[in-house]
PDB file of N, CA and C in Angstrom:
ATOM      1  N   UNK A   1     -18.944  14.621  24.016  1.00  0.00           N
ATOM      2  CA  UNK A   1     -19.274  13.641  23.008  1.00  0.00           C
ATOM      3  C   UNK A   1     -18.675  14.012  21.656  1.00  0.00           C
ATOM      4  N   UNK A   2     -18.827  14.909  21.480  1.00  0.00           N
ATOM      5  CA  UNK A   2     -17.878  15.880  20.428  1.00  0.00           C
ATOM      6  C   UNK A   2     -16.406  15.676  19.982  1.00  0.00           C
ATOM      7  N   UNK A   3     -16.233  15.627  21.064  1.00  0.00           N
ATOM      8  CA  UNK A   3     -14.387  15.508  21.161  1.00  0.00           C
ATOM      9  C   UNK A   3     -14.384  14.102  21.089  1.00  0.00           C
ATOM     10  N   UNK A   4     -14.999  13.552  20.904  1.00  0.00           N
ATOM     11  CA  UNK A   4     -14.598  11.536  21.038  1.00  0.00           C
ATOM     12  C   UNK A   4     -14.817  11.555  19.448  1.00  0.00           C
ATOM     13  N   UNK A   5     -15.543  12.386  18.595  1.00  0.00           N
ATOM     14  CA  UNK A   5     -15.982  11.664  17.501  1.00  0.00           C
ATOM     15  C   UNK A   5     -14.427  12.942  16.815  1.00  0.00           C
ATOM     16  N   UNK A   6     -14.361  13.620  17.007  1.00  0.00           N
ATOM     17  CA  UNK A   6     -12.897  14.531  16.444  1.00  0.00           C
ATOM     18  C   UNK A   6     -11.636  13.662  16.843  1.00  0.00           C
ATOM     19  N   UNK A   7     -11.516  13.297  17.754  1.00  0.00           N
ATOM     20  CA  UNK A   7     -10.115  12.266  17.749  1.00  0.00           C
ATOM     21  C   UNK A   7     -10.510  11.478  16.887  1.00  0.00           C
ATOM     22  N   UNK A   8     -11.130  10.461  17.312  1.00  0.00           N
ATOM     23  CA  UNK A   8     -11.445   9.208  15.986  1.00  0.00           C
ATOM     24  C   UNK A   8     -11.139   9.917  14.791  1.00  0.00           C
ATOM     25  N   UNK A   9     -11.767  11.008  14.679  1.00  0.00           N
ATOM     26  CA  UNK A   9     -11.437  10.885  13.036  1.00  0.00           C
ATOM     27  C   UNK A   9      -9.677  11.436  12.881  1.00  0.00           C
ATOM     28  N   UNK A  10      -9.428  11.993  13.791  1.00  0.00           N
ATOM     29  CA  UNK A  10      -8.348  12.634  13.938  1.00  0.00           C
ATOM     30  C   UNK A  10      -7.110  11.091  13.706  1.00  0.00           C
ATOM     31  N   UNK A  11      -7.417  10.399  14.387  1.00  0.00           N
ATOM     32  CA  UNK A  11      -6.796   9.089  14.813  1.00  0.00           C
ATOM     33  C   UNK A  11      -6.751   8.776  13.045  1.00  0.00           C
ATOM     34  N   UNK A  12      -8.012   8.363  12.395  1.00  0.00           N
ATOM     35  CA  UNK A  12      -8.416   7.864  10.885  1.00  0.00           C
ATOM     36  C   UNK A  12      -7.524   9.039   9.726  1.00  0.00           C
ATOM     37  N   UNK A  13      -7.592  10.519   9.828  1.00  0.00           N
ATOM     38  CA  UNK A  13      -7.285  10.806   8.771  1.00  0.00           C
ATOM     39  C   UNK A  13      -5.812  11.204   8.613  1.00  0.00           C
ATOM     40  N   UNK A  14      -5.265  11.426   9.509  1.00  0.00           N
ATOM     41  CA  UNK A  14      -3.664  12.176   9.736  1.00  0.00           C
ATOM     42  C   UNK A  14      -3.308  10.796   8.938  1.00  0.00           C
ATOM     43  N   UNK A  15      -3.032   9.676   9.290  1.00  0.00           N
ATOM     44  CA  UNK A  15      -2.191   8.747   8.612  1.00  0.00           C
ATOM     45  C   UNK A  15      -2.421   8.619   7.019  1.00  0.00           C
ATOM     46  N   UNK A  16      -3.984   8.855   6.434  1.00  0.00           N
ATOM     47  CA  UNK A  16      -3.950   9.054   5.242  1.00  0.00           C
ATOM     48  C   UNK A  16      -3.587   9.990   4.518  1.00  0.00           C
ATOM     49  N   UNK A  17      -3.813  11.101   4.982  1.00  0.00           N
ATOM     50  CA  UNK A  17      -3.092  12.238   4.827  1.00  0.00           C
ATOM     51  C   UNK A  17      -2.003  12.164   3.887  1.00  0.00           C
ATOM     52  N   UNK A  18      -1.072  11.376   4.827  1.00  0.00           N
ATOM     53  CA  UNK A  18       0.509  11.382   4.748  1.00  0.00           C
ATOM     54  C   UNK A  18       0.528  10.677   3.500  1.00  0.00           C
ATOM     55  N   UNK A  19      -0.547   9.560   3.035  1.00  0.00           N
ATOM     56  CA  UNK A  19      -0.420   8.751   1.968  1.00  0.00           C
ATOM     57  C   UNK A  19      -0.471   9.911   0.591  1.00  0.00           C
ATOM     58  N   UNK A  20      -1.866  10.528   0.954  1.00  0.00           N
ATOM     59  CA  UNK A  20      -1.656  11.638   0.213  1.00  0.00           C
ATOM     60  C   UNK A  20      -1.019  12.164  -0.417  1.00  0.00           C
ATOM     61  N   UNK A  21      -0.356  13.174   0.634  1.00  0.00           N
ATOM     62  CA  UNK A  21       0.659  13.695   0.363  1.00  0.00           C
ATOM     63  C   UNK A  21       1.891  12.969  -1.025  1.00  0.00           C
ATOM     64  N   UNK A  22       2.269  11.856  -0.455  1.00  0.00           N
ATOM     65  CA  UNK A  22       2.798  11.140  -1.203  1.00  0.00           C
ATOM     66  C   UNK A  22       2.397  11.151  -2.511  1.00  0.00           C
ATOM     67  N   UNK A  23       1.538  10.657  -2.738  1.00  0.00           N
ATOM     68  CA  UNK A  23       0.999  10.049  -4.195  1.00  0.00           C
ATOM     69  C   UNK A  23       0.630  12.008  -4.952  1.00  0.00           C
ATOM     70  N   UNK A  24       0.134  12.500  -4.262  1.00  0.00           N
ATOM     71  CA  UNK A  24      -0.022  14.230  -4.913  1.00  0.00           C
ATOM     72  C   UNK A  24       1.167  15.090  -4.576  1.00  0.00           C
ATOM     73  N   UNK A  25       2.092  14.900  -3.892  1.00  0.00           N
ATOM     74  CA  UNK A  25       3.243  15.884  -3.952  1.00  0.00           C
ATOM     75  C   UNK A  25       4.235  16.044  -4.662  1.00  0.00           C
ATOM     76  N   UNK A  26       4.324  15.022  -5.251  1.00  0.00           N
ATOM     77  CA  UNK A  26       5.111  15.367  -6.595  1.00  0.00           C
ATOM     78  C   UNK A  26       6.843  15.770  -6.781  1.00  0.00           C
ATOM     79  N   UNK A  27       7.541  15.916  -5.274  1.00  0.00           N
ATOM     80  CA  UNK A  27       8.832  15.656  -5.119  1.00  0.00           C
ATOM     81  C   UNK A  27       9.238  14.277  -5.529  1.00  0.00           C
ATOM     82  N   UNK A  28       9.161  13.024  -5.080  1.00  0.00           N
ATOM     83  CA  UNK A  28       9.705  12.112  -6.178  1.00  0.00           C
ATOM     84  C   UNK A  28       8.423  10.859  -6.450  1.00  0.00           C
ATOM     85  N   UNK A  29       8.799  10.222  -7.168  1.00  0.00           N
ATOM     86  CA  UNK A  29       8.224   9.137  -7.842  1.00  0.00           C
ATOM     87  C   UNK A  29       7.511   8.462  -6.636  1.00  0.00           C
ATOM     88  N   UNK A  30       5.958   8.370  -6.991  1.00  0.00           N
ATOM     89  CA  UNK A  30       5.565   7.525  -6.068  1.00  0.00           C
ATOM     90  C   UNK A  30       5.435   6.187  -5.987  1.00  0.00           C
ATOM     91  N   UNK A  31       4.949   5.724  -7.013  1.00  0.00           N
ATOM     92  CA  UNK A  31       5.133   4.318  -7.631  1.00  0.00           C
ATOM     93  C   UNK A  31       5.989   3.656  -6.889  1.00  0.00           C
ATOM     94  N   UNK A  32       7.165   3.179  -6.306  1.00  0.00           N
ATOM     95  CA  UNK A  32       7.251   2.582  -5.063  1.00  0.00           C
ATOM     96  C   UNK A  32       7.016   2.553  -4.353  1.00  0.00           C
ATOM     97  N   UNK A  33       6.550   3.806  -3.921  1.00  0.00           N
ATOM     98  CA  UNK A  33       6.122   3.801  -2.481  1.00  0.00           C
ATOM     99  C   UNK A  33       5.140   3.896  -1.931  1.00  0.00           C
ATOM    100  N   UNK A  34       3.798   3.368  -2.718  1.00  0.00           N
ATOM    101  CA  UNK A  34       2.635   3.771  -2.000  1.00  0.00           C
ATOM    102  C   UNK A  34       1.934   2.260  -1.668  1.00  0.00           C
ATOM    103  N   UNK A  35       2.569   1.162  -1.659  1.00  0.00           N
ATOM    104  CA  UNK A  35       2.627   0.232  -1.371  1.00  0.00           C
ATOM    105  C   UNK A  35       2.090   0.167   0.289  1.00  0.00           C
ATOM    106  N   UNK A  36       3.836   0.630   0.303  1.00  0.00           N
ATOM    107  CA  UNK A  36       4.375   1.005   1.698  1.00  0.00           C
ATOM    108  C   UNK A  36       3.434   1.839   2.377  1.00  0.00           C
ATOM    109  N   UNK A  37       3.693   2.813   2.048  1.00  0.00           N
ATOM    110  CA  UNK A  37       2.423   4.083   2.499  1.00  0.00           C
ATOM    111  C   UNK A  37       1.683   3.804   3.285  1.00  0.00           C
ATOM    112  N   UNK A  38       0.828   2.825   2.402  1.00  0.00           N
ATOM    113  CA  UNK A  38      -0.463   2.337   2.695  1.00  0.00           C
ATOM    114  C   UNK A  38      -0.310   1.054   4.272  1.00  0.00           C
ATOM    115  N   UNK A  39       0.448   0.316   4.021  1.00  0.00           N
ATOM    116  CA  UNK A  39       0.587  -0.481   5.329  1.00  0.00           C
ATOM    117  C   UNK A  39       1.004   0.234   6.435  1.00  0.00           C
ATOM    118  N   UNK A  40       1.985   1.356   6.348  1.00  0.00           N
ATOM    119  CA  UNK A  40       1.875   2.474   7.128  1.00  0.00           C
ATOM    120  C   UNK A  40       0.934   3.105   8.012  1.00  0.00           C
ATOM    121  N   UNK A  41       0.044   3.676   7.062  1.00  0.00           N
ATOM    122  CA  UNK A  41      -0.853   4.006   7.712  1.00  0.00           C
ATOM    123  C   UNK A  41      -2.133   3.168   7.934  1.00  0.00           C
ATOM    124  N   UNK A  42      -1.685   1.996   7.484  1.00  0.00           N
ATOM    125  CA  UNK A  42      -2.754   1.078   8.309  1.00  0.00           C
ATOM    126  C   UNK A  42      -2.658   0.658   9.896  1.00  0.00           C
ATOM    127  N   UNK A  43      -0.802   0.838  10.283  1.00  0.00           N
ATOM    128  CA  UNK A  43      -0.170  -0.066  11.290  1.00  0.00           C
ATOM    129  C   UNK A  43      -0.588   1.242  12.312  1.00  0.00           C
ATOM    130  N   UNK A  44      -0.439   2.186  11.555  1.00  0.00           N
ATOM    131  CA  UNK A  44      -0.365   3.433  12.471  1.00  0.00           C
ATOM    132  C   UNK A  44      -2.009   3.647  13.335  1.00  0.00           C
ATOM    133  N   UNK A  45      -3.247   3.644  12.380  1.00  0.00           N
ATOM    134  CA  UNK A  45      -4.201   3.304  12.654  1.00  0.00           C
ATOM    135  C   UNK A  45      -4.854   2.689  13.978  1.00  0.00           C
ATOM    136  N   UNK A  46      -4.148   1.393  13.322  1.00  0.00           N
ATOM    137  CA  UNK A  46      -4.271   0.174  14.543  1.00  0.00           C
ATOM    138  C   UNK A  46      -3.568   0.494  15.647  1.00  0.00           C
ATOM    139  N   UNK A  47      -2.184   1.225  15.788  1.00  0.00           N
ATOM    140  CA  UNK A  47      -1.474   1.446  17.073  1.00  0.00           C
ATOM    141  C   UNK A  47      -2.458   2.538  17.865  1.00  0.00           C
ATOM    142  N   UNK A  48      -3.413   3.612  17.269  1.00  0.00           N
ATOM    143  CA  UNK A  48      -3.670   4.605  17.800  1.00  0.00           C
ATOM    144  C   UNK A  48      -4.948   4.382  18.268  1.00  0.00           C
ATOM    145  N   UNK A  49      -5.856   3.133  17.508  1.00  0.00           N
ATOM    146  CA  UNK A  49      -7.114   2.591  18.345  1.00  0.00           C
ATOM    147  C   UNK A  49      -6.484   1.342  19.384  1.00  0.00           C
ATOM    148  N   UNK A  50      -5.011   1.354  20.010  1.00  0.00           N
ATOM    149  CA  UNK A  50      -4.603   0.156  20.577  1.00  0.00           C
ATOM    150  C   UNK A  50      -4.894  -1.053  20.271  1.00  0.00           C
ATOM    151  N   UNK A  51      -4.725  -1.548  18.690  1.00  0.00           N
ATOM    152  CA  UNK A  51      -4.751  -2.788  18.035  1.00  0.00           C
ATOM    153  C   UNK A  51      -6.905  -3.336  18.705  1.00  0.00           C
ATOM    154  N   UNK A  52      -7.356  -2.437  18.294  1.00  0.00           N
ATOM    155  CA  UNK A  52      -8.652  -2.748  19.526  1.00  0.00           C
ATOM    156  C   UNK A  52      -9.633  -2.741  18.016  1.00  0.00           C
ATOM    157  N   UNK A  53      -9.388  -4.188  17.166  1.00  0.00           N
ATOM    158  CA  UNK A  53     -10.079  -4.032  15.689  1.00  0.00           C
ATOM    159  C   UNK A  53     -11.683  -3.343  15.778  1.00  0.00           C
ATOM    160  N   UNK A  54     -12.452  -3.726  16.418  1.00  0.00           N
ATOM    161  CA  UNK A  54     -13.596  -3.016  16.671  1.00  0.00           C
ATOM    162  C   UNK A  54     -14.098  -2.130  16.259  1.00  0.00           C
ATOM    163  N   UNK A  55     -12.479  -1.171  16.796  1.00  0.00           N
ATOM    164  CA  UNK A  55     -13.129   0.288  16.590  1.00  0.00           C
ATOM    165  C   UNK A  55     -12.513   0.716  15.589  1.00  0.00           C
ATOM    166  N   UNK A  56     -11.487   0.197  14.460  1.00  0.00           N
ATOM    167  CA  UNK A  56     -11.452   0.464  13.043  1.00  0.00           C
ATOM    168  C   UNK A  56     -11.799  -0.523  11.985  1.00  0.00           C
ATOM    169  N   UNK A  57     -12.065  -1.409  12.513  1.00  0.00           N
ATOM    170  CA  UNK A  57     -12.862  -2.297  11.244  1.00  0.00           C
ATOM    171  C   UNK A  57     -13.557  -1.774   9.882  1.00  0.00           C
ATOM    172  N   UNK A  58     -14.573  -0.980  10.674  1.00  0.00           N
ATOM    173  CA  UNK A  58     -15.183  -0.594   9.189  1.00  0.00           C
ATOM    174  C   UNK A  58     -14.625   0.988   8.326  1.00  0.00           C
ATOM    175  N   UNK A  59     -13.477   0.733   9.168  1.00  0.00           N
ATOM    176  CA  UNK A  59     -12.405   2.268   8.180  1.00  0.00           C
ATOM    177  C   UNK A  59     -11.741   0.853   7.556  1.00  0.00           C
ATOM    178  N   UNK A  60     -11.111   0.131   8.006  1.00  0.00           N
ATOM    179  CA  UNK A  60     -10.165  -0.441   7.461  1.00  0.00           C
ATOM    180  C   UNK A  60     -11.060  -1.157   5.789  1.00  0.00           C
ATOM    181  N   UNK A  61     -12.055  -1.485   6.176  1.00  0.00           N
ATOM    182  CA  UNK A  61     -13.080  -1.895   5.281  1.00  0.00           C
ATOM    183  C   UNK A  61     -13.551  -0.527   3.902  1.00  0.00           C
ATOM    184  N   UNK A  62     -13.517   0.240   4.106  1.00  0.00           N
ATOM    185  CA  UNK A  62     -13.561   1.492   3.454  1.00  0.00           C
ATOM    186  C   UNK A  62     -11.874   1.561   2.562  1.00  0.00           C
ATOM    187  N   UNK A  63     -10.947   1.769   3.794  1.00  0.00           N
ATOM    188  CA  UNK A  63      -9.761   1.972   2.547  1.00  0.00           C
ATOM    189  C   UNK A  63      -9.552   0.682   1.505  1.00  0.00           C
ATOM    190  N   UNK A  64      -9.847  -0.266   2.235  1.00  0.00           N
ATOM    191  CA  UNK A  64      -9.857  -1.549   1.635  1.00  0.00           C
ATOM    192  C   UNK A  64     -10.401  -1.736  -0.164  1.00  0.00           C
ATOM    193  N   UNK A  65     -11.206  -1.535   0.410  1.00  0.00           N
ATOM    194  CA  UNK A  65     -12.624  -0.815  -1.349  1.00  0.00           C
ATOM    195  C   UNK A  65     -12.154   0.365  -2.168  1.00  0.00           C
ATOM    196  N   UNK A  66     -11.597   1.415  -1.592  1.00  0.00           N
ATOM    197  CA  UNK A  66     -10.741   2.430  -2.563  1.00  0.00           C
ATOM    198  C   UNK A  66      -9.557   1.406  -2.456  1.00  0.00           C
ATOM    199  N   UNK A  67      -8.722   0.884  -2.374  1.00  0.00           N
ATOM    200  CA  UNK A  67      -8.009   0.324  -2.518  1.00  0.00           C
ATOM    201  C   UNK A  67      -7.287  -0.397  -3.693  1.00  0.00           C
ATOM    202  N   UNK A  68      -8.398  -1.144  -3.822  1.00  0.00           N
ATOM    203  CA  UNK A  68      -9.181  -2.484  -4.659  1.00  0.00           C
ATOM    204  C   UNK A  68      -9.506  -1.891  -6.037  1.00  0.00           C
ATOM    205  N   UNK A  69     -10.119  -0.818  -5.690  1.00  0.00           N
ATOM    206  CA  UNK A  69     -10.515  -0.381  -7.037  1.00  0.00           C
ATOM    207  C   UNK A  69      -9.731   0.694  -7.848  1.00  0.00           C
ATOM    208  N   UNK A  70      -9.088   1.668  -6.836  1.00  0.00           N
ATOM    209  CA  UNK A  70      -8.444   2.576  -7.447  1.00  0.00           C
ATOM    210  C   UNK A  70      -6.957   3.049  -7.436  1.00  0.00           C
ATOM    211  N   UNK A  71      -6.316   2.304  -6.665  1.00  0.00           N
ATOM    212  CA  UNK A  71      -4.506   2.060  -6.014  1.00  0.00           C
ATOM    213  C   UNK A  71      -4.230   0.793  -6.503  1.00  0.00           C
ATOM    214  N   UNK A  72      -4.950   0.073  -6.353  1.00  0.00           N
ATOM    215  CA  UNK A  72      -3.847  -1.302  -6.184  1.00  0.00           C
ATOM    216  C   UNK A  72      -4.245  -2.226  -7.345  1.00  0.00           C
ATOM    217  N   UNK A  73      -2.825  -1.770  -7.959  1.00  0.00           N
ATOM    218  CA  UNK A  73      -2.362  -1.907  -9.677  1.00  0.00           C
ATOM    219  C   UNK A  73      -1.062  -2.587  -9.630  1.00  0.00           C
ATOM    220  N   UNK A  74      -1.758  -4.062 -10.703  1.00  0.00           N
ATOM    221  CA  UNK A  74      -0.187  -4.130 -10.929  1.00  0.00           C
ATOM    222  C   UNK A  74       1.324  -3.240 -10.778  1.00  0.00           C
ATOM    223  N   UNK A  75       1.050  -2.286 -11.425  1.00  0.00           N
ATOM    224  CA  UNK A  75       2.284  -1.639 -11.586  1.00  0.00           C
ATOM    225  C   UNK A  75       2.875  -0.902 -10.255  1.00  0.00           C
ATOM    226  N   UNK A  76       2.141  -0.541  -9.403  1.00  0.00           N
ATOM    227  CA  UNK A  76       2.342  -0.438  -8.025  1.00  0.00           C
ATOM    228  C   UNK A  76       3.117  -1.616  -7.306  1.00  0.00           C
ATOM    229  N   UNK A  77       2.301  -2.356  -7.605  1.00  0.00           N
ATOM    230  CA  UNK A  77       2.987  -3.616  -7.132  1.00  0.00           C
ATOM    231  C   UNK A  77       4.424  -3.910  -7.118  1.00  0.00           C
ATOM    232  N   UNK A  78       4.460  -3.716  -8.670  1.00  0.00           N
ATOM    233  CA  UNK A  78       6.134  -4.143  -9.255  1.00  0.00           C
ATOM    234  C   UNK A  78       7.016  -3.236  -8.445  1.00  0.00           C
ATOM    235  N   UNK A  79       6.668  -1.506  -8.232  1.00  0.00           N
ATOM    236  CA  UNK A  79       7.530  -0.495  -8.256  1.00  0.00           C
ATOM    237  C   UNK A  79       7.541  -1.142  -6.605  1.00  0.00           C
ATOM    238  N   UNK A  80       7.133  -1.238  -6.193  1.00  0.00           N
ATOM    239  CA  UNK A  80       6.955  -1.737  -4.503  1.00  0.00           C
ATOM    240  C   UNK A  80       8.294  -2.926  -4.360  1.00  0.00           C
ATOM    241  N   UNK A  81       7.741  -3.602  -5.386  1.00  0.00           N
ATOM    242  CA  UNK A  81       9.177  -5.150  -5.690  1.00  0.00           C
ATOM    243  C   UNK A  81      10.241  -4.618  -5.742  1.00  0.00           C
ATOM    244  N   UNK A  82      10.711  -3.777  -6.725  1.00  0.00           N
ATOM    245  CA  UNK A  82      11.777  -3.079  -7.717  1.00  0.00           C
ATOM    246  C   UNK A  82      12.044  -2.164  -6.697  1.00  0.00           C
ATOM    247  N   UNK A  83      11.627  -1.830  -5.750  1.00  0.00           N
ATOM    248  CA  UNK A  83      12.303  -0.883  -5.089  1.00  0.00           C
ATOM    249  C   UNK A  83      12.983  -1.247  -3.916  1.00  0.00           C
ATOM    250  N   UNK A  84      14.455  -0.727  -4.326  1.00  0.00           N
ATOM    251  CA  UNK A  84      15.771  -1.442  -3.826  1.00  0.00           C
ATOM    252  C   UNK A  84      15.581  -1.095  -1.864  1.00  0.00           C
ATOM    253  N   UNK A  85      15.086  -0.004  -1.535  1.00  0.00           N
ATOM    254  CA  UNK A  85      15.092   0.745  -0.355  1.00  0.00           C
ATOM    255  C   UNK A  85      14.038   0.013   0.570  1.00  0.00           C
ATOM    256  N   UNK A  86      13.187  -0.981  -0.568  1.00  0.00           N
ATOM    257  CA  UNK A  86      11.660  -2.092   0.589  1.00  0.00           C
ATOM    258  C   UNK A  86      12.351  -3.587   0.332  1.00  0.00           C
ATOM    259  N   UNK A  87      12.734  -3.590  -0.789  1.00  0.00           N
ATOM    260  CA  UNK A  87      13.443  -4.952  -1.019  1.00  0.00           C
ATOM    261  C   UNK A  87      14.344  -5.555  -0.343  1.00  0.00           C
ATOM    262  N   UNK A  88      15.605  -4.496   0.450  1.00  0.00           N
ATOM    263  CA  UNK A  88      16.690  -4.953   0.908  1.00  0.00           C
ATOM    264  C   UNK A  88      16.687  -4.997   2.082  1.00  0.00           C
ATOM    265  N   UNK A  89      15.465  -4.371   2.776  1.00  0.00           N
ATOM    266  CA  UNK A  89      14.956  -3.910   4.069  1.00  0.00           C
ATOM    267  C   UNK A  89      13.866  -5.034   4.434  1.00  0.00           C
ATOM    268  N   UNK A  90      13.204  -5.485   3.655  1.00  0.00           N
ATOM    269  CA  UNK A  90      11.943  -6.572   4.089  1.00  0.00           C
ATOM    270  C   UNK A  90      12.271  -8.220   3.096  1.00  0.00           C
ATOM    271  N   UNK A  91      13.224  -8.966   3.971  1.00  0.00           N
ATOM    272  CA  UNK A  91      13.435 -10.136   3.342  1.00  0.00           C
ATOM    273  C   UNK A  91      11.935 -10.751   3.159  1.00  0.00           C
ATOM    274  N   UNK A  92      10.852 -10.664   4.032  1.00  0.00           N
ATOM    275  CA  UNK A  92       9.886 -11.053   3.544  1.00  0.00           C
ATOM    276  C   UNK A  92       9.332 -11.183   1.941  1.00  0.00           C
ATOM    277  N   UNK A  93       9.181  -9.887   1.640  1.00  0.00           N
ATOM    278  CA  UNK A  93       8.819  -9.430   0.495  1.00  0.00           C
ATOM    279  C   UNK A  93       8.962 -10.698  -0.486  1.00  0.00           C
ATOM    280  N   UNK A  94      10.108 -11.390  -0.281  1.00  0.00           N
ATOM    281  CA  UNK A  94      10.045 -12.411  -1.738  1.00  0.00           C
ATOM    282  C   UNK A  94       8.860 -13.099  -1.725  1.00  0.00           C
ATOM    283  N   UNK A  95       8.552 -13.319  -0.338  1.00  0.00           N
ATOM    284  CA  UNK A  95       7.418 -14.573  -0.160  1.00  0.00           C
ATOM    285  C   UNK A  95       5.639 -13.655   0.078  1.00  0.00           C
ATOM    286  N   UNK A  96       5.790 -11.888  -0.517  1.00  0.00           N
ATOM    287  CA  UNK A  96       4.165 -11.577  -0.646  1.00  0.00           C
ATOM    288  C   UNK A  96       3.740 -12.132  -1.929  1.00  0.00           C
ATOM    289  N   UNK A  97       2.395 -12.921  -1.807  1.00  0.00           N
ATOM    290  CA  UNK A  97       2.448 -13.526  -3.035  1.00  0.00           C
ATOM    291  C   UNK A  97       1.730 -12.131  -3.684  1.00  0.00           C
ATOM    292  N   UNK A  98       1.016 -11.528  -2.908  1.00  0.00           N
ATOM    293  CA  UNK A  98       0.013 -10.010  -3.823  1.00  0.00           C
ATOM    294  C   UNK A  98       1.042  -9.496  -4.846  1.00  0.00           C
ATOM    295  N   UNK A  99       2.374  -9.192  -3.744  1.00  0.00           N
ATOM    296  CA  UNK A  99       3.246  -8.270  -4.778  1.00  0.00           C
ATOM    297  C   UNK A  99       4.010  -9.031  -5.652  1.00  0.00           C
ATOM    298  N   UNK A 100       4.443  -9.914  -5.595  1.00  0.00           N
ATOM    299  CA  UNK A 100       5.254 -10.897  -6.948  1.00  0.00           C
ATOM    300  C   UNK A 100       3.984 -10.736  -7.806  1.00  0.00           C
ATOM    301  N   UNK A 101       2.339 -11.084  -7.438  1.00  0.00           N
ATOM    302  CA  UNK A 101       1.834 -11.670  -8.282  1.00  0.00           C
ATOM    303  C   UNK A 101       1.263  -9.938  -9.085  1.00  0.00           C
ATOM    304  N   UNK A 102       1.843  -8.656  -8.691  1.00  0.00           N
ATOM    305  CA  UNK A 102       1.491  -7.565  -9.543  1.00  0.00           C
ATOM    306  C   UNK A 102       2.828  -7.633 -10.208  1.00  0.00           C
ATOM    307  N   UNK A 103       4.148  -8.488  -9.761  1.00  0.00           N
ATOM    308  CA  UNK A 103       5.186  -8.218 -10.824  1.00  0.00           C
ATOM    309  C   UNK A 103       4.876  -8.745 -12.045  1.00  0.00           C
ATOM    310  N   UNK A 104       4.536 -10.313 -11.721  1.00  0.00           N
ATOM    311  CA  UNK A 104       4.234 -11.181 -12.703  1.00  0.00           C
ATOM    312  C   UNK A 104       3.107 -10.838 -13.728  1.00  0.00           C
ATOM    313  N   UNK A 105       2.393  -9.764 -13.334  1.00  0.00           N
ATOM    314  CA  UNK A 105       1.254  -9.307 -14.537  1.00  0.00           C
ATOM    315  C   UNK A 105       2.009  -8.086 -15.290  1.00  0.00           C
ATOM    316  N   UNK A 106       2.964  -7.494 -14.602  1.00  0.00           N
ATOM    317  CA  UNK A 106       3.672  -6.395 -14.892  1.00  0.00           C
ATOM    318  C   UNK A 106       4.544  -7.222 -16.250  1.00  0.00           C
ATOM    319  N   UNK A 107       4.733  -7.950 -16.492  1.00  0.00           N
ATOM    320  CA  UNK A 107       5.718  -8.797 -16.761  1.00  0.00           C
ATOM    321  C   UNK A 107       5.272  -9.215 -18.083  1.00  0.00           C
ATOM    322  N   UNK A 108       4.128 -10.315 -17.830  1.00  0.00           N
ATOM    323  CA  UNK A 108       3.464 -10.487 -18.638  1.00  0.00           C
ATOM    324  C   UNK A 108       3.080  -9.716 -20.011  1.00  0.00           C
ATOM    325  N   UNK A 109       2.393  -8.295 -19.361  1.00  0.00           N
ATOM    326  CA  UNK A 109       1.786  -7.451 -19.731  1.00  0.00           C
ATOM    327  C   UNK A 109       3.054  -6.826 -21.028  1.00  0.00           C
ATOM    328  N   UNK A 110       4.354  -6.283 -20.245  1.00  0.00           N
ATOM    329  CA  UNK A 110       5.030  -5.920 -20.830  1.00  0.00           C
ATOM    330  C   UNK A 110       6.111  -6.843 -22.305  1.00  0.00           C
ATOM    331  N   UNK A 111       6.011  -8.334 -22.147  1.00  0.00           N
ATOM    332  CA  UNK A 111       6.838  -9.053 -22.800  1.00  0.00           C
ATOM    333  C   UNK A 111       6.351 -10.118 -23.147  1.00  0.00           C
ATOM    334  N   UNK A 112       5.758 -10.037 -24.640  1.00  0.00           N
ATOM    335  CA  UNK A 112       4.884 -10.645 -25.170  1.00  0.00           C
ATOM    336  C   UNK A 112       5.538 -12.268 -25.669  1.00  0.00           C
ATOM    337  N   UNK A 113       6.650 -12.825 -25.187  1.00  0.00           N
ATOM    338  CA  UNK A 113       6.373 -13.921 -25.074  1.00  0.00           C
ATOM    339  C   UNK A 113       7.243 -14.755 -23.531  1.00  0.00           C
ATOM    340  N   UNK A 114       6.904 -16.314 -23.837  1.00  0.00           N
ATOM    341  CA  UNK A 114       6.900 -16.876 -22.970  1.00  0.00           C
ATOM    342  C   UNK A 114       8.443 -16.702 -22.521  1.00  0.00           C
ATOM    343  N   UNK A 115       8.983 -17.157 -23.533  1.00  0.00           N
ATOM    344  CA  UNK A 115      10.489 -17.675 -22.834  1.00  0.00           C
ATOM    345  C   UNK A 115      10.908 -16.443 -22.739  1.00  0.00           C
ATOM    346  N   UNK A 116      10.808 -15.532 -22.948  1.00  0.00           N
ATOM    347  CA  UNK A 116      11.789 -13.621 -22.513  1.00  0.00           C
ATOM    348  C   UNK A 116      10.990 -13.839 -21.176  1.00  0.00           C
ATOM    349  N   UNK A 117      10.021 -13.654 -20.881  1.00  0.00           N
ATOM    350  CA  UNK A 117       9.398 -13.773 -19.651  1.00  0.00           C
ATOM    351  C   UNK A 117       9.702 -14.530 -18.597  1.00  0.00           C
ATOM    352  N   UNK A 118       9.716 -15.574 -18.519  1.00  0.00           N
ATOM    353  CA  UNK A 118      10.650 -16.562 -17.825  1.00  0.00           C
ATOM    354  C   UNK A 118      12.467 -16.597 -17.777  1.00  0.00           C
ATOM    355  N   UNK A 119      12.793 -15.563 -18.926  1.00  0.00           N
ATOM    356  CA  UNK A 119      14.084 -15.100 -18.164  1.00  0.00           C
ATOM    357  C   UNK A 119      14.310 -13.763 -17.263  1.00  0.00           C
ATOM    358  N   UNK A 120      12.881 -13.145 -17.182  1.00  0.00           N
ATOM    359  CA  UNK A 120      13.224 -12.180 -15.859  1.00  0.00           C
ATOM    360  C   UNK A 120      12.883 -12.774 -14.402  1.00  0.00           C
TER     361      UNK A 120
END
């Protein structure tokens, strides 16, 4: 019974880990990439409970809430946009409205009027 509740978590924390790592290791800039990271180790998650939501629901619900409150920042957002290596790789991307809509506060935020704004 032991060993069922050590995989699970085993399954739950290795992928965050790696996010970790990222955002505290300090070899390069994370700010693009923890976007990414993060869907990463969400996909990874789901592959390792065999897409079987059930049994990560209420993790996914947990990172969700640190998420929300303490990662997911405009400016994340933008560096996620702006970064040439997710941009040129995920034609999607034009059409996330989350991440345009952390450029567009990025934007805002930075260029205090209308019409400079509307020329980026």
């Amino acid at each position: 019974m032991k060993l069922k509740y050590f995989v699970f978590t085993l399954k739950v924390i290795v992928p965050l880990v790696h996010v970790l790592r990222l955002v505290d290791g300090g070899r390069k800039a994370a700010m693009g990439y923890i976007n990414e990271a993060m869907e990463k180790a969400k996909k990874t998650i789901m592959k390792s409970f065999n897409n079987n939501e059930s049994k990560y629901k209420d993790i996914f619900i947990i990172i969700d809430n640190r998420w929300t409150c303490q990662l997911h920042r405009p400016l994340h957002a933008a560096g996620y946009f702006l970064n040439p290596k997710f941009y040129y790789s995920n034609p999607k991307m034009k059409y996330d409205l989350e991440v345009k809509n952390g450029l567009y506060a990025c934007i805002k935020r930075l260029v205090p009027t209308k019409d400079v704004q509307q020329k980026f």
